[in-house]
Protein backbone atom coordinates (compact mmCIF):
# COMPACT_ATOMS: atom_id res chain seq x y z
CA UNK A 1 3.09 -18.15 24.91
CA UNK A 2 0.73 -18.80 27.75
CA UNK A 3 -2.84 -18.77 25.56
CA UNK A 4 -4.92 -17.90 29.05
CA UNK A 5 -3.38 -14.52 29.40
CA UNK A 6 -5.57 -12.15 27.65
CA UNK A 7 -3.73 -10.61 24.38
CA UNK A 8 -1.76 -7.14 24.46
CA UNK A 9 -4.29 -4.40 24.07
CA UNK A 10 -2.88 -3.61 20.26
CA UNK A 11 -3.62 -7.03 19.31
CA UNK A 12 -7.47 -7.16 20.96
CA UNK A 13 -10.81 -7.30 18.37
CA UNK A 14 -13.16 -4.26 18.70
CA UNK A 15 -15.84 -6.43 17.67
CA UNK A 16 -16.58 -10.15 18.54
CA UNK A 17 -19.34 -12.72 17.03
CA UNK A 18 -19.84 -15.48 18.64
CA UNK A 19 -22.57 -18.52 17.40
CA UNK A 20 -23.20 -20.60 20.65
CA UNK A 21 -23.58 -23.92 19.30
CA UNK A 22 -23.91 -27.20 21.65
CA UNK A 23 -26.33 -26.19 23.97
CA UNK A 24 -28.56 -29.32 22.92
CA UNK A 25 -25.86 -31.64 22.84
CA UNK A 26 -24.30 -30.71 26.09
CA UNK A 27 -27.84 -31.39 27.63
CA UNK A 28 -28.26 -34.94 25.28
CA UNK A 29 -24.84 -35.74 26.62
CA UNK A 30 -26.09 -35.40 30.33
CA UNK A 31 -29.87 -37.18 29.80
CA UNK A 32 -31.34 -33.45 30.29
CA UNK A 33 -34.16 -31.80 28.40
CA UNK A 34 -32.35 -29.64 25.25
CA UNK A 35 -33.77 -26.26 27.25
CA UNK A 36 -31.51 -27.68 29.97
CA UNK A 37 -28.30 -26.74 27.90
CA UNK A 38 -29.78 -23.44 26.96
CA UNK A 39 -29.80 -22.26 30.69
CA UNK A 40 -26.42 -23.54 31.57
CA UNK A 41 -25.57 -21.46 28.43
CA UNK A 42 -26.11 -17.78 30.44
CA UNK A 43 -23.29 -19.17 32.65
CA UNK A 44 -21.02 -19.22 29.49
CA UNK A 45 -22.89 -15.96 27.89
CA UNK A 46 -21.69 -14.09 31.58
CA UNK A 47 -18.10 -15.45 31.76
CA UNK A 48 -17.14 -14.39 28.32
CA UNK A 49 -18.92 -10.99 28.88
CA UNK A 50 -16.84 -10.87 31.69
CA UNK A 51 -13.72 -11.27 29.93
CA UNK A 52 -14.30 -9.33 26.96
CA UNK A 53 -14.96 -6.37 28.96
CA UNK A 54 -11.50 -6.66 30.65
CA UNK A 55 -9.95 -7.19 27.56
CA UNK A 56 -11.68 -4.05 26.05
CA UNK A 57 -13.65 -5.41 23.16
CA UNK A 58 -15.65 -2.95 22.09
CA UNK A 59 -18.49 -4.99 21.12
CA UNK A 60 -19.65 -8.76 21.42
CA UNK A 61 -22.60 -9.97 19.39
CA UNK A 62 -23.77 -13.60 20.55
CA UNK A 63 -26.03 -15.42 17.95
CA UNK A 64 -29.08 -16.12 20.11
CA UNK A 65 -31.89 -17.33 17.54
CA UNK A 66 -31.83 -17.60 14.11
CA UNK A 67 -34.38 -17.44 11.53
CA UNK A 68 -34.23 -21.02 10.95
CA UNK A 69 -34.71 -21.94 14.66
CA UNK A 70 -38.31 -21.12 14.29
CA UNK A 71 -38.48 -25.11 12.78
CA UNK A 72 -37.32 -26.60 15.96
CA UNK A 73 -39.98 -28.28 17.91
CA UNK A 74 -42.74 -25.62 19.34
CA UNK A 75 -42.08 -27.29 23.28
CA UNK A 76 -38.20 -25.66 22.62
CA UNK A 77 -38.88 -23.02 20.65
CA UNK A 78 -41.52 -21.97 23.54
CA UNK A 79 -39.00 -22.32 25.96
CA UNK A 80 -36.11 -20.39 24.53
CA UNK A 81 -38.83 -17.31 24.21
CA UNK A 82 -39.26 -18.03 28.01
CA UNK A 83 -35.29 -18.09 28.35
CA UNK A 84 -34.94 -15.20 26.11
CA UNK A 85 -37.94 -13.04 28.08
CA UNK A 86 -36.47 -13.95 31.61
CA UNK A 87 -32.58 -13.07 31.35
CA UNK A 88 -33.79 -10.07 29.80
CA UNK A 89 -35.71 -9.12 33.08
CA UNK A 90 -33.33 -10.86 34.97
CA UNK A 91 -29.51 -9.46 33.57
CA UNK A 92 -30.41 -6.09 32.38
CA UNK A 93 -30.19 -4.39 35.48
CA UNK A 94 -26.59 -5.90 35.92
CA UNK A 95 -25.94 -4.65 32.74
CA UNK A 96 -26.65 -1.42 33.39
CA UNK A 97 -24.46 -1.53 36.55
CA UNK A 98 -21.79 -2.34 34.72
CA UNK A 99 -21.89 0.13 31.79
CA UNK A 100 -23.36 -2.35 28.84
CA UNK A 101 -25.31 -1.34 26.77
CA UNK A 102 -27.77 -3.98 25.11
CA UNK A 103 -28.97 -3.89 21.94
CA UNK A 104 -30.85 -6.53 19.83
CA UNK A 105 -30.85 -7.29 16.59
CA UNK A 106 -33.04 -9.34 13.73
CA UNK A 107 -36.74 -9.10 12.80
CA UNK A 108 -38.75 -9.02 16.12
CA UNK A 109 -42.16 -8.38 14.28
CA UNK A 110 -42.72 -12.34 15.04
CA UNK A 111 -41.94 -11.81 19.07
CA UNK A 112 -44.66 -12.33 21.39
CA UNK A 113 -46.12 -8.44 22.06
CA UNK A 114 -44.76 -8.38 25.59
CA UNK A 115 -41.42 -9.90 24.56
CA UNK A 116 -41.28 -7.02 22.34
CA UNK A 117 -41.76 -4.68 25.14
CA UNK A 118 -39.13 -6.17 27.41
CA UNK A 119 -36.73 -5.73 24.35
CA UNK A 120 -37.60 -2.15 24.40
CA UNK A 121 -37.46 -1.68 28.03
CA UNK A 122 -33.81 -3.52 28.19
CA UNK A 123 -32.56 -1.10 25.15
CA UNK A 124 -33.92 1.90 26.59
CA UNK A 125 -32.83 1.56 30.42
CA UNK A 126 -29.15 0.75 29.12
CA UNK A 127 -28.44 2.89 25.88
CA UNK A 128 -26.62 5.84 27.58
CA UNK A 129 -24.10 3.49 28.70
CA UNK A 130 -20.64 3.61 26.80
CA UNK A 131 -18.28 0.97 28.40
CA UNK A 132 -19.57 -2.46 25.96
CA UNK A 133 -21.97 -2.56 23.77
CA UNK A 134 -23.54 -6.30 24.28
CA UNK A 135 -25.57 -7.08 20.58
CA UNK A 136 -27.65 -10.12 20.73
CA UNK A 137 -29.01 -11.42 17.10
CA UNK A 138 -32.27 -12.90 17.82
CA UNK A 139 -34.73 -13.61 14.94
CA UNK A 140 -32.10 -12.74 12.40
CA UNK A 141 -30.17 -14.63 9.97
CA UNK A 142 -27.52 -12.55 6.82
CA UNK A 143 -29.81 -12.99 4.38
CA UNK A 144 -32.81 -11.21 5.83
CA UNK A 145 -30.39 -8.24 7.19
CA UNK A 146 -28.88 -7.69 3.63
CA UNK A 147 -32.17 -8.23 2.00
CA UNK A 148 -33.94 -5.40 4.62
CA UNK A 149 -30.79 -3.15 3.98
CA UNK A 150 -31.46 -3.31 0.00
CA UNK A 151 -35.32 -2.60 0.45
CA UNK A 152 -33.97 0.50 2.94
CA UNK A 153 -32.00 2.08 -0.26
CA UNK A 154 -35.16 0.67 -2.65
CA UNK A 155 -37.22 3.02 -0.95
CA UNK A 156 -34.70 6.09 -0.97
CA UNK A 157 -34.06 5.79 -4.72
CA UNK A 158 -38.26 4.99 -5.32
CA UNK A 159 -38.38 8.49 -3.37
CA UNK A 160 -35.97 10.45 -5.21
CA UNK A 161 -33.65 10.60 -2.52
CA UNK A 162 -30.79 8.56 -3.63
CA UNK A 163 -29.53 7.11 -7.45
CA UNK A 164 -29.30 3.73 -7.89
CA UNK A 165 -25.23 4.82 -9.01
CA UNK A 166 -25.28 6.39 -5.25
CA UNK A 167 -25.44 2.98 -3.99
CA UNK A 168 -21.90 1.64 -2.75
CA UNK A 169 -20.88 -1.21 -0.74
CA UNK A 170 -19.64 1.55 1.74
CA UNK A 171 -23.72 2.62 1.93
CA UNK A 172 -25.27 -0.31 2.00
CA UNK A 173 -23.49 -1.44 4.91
CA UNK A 174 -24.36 1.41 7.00
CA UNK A 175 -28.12 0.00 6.47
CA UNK A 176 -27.20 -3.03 8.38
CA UNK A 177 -28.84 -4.13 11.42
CA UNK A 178 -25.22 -3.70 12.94
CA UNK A 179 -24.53 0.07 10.63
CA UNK A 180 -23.12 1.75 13.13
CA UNK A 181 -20.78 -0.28 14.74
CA UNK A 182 -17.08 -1.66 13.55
CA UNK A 183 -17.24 -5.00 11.77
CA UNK A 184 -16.52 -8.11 13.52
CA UNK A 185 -13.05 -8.68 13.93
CA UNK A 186 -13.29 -12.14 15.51
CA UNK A 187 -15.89 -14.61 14.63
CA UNK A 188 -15.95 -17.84 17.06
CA UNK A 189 -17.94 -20.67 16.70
CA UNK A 190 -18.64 -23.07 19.59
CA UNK A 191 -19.73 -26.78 19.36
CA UNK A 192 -16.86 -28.44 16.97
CA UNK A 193 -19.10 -27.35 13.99
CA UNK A 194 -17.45 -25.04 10.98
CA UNK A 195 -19.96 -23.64 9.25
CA UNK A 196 -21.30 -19.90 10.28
CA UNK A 197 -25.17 -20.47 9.30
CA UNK A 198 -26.40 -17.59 7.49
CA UNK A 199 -24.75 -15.09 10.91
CA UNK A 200 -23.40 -11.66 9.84
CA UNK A 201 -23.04 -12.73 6.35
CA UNK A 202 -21.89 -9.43 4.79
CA UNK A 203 -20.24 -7.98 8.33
CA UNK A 204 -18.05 -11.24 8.50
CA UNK A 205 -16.50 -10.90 5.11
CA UNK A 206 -12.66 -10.39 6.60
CA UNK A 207 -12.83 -11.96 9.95
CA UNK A 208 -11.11 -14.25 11.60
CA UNK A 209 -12.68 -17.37 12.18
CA UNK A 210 -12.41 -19.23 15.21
CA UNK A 211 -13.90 -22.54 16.30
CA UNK A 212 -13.93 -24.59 19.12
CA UNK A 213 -15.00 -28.03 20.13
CA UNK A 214 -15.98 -27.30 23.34
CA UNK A 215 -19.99 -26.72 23.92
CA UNK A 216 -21.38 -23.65 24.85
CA UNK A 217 -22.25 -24.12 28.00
CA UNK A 218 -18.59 -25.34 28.70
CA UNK A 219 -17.19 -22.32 26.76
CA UNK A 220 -15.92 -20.12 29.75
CA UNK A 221 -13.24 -17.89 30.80
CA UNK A 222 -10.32 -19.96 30.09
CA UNK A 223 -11.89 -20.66 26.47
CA UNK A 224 -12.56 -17.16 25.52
CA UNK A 225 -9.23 -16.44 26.74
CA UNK A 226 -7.31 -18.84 24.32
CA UNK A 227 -9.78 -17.48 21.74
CA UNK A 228 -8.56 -13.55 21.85
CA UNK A 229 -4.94 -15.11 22.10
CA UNK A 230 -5.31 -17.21 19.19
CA UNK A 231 -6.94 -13.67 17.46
CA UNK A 232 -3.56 -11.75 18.92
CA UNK A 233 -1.17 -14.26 16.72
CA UNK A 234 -2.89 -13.82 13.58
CA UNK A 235 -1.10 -11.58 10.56
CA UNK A 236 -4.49 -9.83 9.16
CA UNK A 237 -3.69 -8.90 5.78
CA UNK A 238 -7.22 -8.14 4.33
CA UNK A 239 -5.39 -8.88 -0.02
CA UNK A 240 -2.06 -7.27 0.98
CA UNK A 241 0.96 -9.37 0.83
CA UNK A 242 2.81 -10.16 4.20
CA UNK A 243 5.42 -8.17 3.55
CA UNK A 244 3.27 -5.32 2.51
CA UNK A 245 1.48 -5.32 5.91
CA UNK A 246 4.61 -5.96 7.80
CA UNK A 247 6.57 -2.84 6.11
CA UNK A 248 3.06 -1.02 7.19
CA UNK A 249 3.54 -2.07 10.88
CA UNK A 250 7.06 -0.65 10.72
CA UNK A 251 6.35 2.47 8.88
């Protein structure tokens, strides 16, 4: 099977994650500044846009900035808020040409007032459009989004709106930052680390899990290609036997 030709439509993820790891090392590995790795990281952020929207993935959530990356030295963490605040003004009208909608997700409360706007800009000038949805976690980490789901139903059930025996795993889930869209189907991590650092804790619970060695910036069309293959030759069985899911296939 030739792993560059995207995957029959049957066997294509709704929903992709995707942690962009190795932007820091790619620059390292060249003598560049680390924010030097985060810009040749768009590149890889547009090619795989690019091909998930021809392969008809509903949705692609990138892992932009975790809640943890607020330790990182202030010079980088400054300049990823530049990053973040210019491709924002920069890509969303080419979104919006192209029938993405953008969304962003985490805790933005710590965002710089006018970065805060520009999110709300971006989301508003694209939200009517229905061809991708393009999710970008930034200032979020699993934890926080199951702890901010919890204090959602706290409030419902300190209100009289809800019984704590109302609560489900079925409800709780539609309180996450990510509610109202299909679970991830297809987790990749870039970077040759296999870990997935506190991203889409609950959301992730059945699926696959993909990682490559490459670095994000060098994580393009070809790669995301081989990726969805890969995805196309799994057996997902989510605690049914083979046979059980193969005898479902048939039926």
């Amino acid at each position: 099977m030739d792993k560059t030709k995207l995957a029959a439509p049957a066997s294509v993820p709704r929903h992709v994650a995707i942690i962009m790891d190795g932007n820091n090392r790619w620059a390292k590995k060249r003598l560049l500044p680390g924010v030097a790795g985060h810009k040749a990281g768009v590149d890889a952020v547009r090619a795989v846009i690019e091909v998930c929207a021809e392969a008809k993935v509903e949705v692609l959530t990138l892992f932009a900035f975790s809640s943890e990356n607020w330790q990182r030295p202030a010079e980088e963490v400054g300049a990823l808020m530049e990053l973040f605040f210019t491709a924002l003004r920069r890509e969303t009208k080419r979104l919006n040409e192209n029938g993405i909608s953008l969304r962003i997700i985490g805790d933005r409360s710590r965002f710089h007032p006018e970065l805060q706007a520009a999110i709300r800009e971006a989301e508003q000038r694209t939200a009517e459009n229905s061809r991708f949805v393009l999710q970008i976690a930034a200032n979020y980490g699993g934890q926080w989004d199951i702890a901010q789901a919890a204090q959602r139903l706290a409030r419902e059930v300190q209100a009289g709106h809800l019984r704590p025996e109302d609560i489900t795993p079925e409800l709780l889930q539609t309180c996450l930052a990510t509610g109202d869209l299909p679970l991830p189907d297809l987790c990749i991590r870039t970077g040759g680390e296999h870990r997935i650092s506190n991203f889409l804790l609950w959301q992730l619970a059945y699926a696959e899990l993909y990682f490559s060695d490459l670095f994000w910036p060098d994580f393009k069309h070809d790669a995301m290609r081989t990726a969805l293959a890969d995805f196309a030759s799994r057996q997902r069985r989510f605690g049914k036997t083979s046979e059980q899911v193969e005898a479902g296939a048939r039926a």
